[in-house]
N, C-alpha and C. Protein backbone atom coordinates (compact mmCIF):
# COMPACT_ATOMS: atom_id res chain seq x y z
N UNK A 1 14.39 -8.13 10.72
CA UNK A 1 13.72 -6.85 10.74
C UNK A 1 14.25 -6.02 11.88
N UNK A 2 14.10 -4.62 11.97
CA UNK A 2 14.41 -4.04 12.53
C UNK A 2 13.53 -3.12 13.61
N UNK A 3 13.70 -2.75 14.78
CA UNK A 3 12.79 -2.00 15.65
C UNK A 3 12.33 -0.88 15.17
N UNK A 4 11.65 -0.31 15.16
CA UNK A 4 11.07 0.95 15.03
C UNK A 4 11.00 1.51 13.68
N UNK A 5 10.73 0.28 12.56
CA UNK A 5 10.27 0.69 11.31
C UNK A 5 9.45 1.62 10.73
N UNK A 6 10.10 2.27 9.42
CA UNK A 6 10.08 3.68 8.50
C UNK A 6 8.69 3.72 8.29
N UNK A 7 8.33 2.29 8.16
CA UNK A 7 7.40 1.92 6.91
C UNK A 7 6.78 0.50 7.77
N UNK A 8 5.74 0.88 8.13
CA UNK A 8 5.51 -0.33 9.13
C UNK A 8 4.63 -1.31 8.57
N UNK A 9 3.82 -0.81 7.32
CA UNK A 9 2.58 -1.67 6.34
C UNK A 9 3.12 -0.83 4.93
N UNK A 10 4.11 -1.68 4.12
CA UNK A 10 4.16 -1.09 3.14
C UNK A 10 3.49 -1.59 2.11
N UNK A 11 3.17 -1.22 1.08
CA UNK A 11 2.35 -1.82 -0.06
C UNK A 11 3.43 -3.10 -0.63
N UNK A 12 2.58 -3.72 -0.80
CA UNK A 12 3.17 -5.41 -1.49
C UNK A 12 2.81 -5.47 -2.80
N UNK A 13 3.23 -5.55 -3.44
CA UNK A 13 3.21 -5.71 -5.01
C UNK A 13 3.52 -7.18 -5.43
N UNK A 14 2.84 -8.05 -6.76
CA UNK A 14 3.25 -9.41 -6.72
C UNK A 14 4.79 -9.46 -7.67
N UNK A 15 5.19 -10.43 -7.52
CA UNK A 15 6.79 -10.47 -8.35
C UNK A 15 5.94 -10.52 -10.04
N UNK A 16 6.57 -9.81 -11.07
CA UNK A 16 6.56 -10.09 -12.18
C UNK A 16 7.59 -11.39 -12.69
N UNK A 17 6.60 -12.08 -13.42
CA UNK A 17 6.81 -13.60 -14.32
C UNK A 17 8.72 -13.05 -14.89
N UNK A 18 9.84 -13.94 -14.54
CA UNK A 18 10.87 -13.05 -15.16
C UNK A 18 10.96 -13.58 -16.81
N UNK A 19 11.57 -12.84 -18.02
CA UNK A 19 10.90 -12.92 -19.33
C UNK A 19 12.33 -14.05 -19.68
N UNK A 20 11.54 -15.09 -20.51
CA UNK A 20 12.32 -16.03 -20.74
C UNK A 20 13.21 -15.23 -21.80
N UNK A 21 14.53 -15.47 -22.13
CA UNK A 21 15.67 -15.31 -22.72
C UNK A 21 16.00 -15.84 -23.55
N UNK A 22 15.86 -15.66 -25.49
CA UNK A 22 16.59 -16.52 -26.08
C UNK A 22 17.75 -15.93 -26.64
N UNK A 23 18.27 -16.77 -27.80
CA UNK A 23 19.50 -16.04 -28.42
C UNK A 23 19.12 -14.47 -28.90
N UNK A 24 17.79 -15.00 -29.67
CA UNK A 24 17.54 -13.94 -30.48
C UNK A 24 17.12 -12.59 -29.67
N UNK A 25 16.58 -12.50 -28.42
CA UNK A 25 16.39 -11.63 -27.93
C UNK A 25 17.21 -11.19 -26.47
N UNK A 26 18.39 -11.89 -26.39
CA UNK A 26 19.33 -11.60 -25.53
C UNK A 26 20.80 -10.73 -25.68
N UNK A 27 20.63 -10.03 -25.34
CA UNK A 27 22.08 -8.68 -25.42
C UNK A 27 23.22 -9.65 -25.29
N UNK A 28 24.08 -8.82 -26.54
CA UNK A 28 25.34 -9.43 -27.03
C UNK A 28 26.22 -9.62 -25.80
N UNK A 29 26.53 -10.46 -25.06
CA UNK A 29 27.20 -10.92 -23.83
C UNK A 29 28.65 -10.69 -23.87
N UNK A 30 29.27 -10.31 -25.45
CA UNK A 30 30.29 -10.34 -24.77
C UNK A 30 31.05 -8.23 -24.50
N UNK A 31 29.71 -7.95 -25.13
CA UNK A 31 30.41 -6.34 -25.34
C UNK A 31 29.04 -5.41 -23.93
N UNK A 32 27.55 -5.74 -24.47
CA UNK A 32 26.81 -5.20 -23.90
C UNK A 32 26.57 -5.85 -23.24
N UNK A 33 25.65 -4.54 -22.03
CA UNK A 33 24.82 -4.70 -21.19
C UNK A 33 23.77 -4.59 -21.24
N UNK A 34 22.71 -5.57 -20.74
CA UNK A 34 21.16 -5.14 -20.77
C UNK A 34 20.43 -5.02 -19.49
N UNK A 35 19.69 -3.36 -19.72
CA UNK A 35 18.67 -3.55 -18.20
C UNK A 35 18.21 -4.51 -17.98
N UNK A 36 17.50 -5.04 -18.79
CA UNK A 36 16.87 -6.33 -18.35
C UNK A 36 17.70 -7.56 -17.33
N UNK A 37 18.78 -7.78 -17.80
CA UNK A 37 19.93 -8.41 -17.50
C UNK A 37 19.82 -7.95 -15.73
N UNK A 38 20.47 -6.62 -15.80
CA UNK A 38 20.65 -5.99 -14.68
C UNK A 38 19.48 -6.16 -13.61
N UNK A 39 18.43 -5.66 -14.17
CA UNK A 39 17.07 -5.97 -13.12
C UNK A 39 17.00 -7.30 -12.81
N UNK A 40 17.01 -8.22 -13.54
CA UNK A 40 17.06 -9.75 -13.25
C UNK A 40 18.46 -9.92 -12.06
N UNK A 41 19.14 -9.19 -12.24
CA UNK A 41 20.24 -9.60 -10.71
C UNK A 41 19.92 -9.02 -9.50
N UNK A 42 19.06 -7.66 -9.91
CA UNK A 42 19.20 -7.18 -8.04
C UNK A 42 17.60 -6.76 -8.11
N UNK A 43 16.67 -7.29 -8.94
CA UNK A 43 15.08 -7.27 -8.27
C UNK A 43 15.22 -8.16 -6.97
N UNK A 44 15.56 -8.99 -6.78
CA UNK A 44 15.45 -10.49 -5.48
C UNK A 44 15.68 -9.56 -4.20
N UNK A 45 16.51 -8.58 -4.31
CA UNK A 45 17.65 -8.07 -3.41
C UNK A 45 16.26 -7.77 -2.30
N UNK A 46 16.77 -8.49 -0.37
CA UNK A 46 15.72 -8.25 0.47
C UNK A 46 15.94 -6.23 0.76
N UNK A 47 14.87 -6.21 0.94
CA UNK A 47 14.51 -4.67 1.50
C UNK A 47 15.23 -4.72 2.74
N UNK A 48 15.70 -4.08 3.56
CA UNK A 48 16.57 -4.27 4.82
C UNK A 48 15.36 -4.33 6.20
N UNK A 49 14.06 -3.84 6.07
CA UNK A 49 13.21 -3.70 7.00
C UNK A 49 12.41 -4.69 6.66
N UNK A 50 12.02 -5.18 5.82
CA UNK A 50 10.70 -6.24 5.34
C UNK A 50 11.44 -7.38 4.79
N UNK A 51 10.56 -8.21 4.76
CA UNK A 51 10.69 -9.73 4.11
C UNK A 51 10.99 -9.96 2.78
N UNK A 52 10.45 -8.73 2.00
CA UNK A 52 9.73 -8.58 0.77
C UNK A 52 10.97 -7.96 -0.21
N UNK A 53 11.24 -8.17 -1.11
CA UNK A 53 12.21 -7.52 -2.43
C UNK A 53 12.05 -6.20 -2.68
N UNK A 54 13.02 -6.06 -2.92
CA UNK A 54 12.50 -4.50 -3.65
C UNK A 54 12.00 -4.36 -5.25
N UNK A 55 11.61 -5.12 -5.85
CA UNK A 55 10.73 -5.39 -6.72
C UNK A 55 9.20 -5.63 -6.68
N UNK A 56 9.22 -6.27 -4.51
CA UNK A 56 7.61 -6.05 -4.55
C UNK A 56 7.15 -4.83 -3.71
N UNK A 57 8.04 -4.10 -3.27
CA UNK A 57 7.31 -2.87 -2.69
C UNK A 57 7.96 -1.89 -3.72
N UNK A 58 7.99 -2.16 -4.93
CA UNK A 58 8.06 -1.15 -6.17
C UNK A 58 9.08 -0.16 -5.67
N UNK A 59 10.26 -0.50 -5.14
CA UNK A 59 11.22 0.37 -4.62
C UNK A 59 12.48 0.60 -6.46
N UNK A 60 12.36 -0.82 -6.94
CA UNK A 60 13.00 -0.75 -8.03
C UNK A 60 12.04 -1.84 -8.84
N UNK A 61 12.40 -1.12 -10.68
CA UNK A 61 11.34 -1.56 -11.47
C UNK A 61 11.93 -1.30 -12.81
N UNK A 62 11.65 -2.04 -13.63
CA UNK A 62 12.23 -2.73 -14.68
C UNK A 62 12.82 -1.00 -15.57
N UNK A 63 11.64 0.07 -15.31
CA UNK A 63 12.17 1.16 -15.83
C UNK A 63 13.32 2.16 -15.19
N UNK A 64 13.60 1.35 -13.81
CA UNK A 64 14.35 2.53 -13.42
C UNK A 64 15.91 2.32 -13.53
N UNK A 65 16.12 1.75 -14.71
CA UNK A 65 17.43 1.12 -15.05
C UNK A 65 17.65 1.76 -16.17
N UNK A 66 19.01 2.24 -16.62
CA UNK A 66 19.50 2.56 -17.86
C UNK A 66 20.78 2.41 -18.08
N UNK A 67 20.81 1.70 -19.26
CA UNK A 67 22.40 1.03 -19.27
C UNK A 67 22.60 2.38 -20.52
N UNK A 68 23.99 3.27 -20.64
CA UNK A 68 24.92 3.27 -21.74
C UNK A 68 25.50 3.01 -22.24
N UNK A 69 25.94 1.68 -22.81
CA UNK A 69 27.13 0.94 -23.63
C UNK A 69 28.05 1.23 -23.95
N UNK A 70 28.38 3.24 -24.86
CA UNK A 70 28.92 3.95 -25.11
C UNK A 70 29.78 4.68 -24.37
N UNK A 71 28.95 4.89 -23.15
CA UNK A 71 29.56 5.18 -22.39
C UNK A 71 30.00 4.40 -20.95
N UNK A 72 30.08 3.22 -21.02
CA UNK A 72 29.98 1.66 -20.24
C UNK A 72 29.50 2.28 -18.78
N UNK A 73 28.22 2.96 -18.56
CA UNK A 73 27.05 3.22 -17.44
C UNK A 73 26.18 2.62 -17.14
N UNK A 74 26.07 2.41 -16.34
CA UNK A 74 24.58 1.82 -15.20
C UNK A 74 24.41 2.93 -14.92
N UNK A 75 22.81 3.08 -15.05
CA UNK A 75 22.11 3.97 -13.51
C UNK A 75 20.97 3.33 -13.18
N UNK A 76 21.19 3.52 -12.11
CA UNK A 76 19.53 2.99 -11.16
C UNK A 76 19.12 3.87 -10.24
N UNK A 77 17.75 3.86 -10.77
CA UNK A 77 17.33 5.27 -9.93
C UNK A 77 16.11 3.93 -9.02
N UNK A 78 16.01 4.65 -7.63
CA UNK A 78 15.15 3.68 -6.82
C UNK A 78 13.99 4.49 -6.33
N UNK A 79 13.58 3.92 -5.47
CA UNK A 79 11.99 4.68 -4.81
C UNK A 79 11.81 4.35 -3.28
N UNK A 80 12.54 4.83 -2.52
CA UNK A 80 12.30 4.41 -1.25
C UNK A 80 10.58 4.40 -0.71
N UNK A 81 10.06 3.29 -0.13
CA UNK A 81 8.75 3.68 0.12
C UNK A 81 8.15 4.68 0.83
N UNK A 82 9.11 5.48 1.71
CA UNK A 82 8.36 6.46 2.09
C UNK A 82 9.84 7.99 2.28
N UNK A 83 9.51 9.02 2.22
CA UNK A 83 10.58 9.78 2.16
C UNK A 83 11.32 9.76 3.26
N UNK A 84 11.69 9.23 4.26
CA UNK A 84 11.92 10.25 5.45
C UNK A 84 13.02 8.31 5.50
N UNK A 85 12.90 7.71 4.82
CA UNK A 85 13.15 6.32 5.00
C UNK A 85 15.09 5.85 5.12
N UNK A 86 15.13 5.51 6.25
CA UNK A 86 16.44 5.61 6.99
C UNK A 86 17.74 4.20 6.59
N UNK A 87 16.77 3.43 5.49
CA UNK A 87 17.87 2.35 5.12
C UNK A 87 17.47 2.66 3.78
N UNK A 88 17.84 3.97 2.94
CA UNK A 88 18.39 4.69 1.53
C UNK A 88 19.62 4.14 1.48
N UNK A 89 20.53 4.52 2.14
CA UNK A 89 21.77 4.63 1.94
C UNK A 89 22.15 2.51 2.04
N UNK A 90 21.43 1.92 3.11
CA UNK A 90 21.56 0.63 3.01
C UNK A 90 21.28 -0.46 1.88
N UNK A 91 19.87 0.19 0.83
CA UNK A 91 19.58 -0.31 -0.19
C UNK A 91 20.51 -0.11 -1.33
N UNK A 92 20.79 1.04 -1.66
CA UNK A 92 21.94 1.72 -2.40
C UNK A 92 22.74 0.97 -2.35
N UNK A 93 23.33 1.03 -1.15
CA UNK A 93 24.68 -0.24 -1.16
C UNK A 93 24.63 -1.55 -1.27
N UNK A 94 23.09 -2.59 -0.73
CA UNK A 94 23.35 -3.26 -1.11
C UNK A 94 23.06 -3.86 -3.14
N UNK A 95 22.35 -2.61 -3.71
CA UNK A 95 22.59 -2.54 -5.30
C UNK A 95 24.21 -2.55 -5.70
N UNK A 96 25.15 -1.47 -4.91
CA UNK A 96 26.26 -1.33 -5.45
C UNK A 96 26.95 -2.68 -5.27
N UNK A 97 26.83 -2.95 -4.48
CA UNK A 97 27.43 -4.62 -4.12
C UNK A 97 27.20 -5.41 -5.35
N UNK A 98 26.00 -5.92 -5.03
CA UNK A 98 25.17 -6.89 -5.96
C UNK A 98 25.95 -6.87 -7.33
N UNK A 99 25.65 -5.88 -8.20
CA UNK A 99 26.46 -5.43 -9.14
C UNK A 99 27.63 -5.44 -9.51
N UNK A 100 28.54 -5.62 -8.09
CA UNK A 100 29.91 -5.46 -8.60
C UNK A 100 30.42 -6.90 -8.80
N UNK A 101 29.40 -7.58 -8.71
CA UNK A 101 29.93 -9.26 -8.78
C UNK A 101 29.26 -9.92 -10.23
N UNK A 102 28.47 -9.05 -11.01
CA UNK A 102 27.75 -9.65 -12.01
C UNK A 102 28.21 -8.77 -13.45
N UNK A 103 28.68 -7.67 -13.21
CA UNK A 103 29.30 -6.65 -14.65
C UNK A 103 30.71 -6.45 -14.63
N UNK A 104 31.30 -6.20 -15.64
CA UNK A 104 32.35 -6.11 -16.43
C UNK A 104 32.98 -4.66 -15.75
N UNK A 105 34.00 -4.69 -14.81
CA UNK A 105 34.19 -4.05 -14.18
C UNK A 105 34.25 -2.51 -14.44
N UNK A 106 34.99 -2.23 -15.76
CA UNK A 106 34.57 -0.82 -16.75
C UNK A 106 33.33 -0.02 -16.45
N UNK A 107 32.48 -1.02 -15.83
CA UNK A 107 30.99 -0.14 -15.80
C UNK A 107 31.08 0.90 -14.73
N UNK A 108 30.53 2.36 -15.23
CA UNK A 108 30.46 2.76 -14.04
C UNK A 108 29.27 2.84 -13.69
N UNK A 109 28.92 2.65 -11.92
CA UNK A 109 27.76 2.00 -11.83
C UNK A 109 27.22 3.64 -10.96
N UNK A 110 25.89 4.10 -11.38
CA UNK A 110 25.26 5.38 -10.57
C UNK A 110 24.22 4.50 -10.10
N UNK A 111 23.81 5.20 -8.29
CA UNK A 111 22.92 4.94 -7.85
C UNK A 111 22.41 6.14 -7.06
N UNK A 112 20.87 6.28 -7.70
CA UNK A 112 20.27 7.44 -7.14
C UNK A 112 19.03 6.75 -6.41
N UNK A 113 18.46 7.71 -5.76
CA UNK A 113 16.83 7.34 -5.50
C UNK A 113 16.56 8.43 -6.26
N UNK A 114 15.01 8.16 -6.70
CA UNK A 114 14.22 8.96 -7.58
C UNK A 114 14.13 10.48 -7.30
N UNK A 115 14.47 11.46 -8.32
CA UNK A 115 13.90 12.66 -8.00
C UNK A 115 12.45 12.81 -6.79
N UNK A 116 12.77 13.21 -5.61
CA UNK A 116 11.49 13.78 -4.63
C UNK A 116 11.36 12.53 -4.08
N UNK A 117 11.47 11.53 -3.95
CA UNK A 117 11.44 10.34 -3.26
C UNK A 117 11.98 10.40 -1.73
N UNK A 118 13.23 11.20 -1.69
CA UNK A 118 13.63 11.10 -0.69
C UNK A 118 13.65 12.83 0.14
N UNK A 119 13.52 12.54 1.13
CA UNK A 119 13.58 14.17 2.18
C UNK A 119 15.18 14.89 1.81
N UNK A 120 15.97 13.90 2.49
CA UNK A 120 17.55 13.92 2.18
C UNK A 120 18.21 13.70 0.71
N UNK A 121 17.42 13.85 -0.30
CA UNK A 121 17.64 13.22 -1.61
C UNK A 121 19.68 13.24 -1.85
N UNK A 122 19.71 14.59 -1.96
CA UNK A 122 21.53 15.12 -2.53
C UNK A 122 22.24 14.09 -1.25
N UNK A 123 21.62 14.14 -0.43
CA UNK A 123 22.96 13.64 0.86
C UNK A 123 23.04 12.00 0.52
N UNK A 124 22.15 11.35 0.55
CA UNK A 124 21.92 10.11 0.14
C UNK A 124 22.52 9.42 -1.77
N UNK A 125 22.22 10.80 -2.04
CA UNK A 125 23.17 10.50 -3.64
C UNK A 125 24.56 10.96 -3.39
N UNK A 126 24.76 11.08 -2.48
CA UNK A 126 26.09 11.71 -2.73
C UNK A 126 27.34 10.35 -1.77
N UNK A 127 26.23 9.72 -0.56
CA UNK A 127 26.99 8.68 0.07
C UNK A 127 26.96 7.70 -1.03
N UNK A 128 25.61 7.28 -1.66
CA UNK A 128 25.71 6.16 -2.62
C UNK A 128 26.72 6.03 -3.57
N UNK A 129 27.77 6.87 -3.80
CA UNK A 129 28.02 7.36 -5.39
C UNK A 129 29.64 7.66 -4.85
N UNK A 130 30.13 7.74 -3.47
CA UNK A 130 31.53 8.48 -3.17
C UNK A 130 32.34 6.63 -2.71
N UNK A 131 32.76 6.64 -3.62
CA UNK A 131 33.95 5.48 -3.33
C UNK A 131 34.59 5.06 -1.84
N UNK A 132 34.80 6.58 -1.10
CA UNK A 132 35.19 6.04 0.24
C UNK A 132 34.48 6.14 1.60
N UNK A 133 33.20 6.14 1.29
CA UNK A 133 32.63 6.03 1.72
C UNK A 133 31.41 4.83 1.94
N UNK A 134 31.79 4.33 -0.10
CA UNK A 134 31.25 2.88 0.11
C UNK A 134 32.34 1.93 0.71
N UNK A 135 33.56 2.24 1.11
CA UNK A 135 34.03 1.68 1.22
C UNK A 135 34.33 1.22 2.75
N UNK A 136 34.41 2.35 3.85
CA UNK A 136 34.40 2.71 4.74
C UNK A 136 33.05 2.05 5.68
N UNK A 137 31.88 2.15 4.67
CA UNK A 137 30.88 1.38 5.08
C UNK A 137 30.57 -0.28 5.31
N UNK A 138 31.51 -0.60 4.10
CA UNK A 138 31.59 -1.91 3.68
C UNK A 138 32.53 -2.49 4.95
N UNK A 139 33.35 -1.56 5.65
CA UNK A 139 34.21 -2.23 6.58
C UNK A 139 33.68 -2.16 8.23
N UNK A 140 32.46 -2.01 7.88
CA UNK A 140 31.69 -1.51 9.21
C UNK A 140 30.97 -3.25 9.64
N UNK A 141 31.44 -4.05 10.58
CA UNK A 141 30.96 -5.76 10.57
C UNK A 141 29.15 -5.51 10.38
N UNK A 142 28.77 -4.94 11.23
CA UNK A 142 27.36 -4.45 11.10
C UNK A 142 26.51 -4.21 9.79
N UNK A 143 26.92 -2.96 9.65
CA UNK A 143 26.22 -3.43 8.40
C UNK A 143 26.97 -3.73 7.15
N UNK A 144 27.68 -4.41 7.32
CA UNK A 144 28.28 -5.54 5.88
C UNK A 144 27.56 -6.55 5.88
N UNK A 145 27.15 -7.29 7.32
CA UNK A 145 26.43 -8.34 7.70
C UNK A 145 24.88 -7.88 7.40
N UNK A 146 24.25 -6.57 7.27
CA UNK A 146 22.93 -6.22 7.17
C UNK A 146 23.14 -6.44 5.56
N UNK A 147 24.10 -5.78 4.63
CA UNK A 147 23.94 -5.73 3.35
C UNK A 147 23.80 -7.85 3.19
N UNK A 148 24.66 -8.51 3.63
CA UNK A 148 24.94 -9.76 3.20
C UNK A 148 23.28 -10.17 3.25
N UNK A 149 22.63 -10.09 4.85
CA UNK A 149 21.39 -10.70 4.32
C UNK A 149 20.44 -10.64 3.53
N UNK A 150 20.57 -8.80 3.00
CA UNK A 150 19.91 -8.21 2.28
C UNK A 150 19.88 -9.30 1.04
N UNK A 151 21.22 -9.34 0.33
CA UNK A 151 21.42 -10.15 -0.91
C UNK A 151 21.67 -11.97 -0.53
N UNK A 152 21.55 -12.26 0.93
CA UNK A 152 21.56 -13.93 0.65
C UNK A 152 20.39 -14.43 0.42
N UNK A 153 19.49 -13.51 1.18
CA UNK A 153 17.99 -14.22 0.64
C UNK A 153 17.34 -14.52 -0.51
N UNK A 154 17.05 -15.86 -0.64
CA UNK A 154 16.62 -16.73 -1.64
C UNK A 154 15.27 -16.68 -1.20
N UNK A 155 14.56 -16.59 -0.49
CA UNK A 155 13.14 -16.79 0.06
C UNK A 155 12.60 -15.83 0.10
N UNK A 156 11.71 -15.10 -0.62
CA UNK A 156 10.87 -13.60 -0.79
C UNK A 156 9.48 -13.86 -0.62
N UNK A 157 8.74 -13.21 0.08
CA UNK A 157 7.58 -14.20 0.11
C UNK A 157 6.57 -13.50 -1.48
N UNK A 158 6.27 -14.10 -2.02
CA UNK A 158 5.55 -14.03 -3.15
C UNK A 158 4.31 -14.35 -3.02
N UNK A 159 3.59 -13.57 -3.81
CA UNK A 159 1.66 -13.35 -3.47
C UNK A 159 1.04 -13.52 -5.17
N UNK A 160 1.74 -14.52 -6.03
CA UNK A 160 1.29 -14.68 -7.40
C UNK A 160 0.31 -16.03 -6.71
């Protein structure tokens, strides 16, 4: 965690049950993509300030995903918990990450935060979304090492 947190008591939400998968109701693996799919890889992902996922402080949620097939797109739109909230650009990236290790590289992947969610909304969509700048970031030891813990954590604390 970090000193002087955005969001010092954020709301906790419990993890949703994840939906068992059969043939019959699992997206054709070798052409499509499914939100569902997608949310199942980066709900776990730690929040960079809290303990907690961004699935339990409702930062991302099963609707804020939309795959185009047609047009081989991801978007994920997120919800930072509070507007003014200073690891946007850290969550963002660690989604863009996450992602680039689980889809078919063709995809192009958009990451927004939600319309009005954020104070800085355009500036924050515009770092998430510029190639050299994810890239530039990614070479920063600091926070490459903040994104890594973001996504190594296996341990979320859960309130089911």
């Amino acid at each position: 965690m970090t000193v002087g947190l955005c969001n010092a008591n954020p709301v906790v939400h419990a993890k949703k049950d994840r939906v068992a998968r059969t043939e019959d109701t699992a997206a054709d693996t070798s052409s499509a993509v499914d939100p569902l799919d997608v949310y199942d890889h980066v709900r776990d992902i730690r929040d960079p300030e809290h303990p907690y996922s961004l699935e339990q402080l409702s930062v991302l949620t099963e609707d804020s995903i939309t795959v185009d097939d047609n047009l081989a797109r991801i978007l994920i739109t997120f919800t930072p918990t509070v507007q003014h909230c200073s690891m946007a650009t850290v969550i963002g990236l660690c989604l863009r990450v996450k992602l680039k290790h689980y889809f078919p590289p063709h995809y192009k992947v958009d990451i927004k935060v939600s319309p009005g969610s954020h104070a800085d909304e355009g500036s924050v969509n515009k770092q998430l979304n510029d190639k050299e700048r994810i890239a530039a970031a990614l070479e920063n030891p600091n926070l490459r090492h903040l994104v890594d813990e973001c996504l190594s954590s296996n341990e979320v604390i859960n309130f089911n």
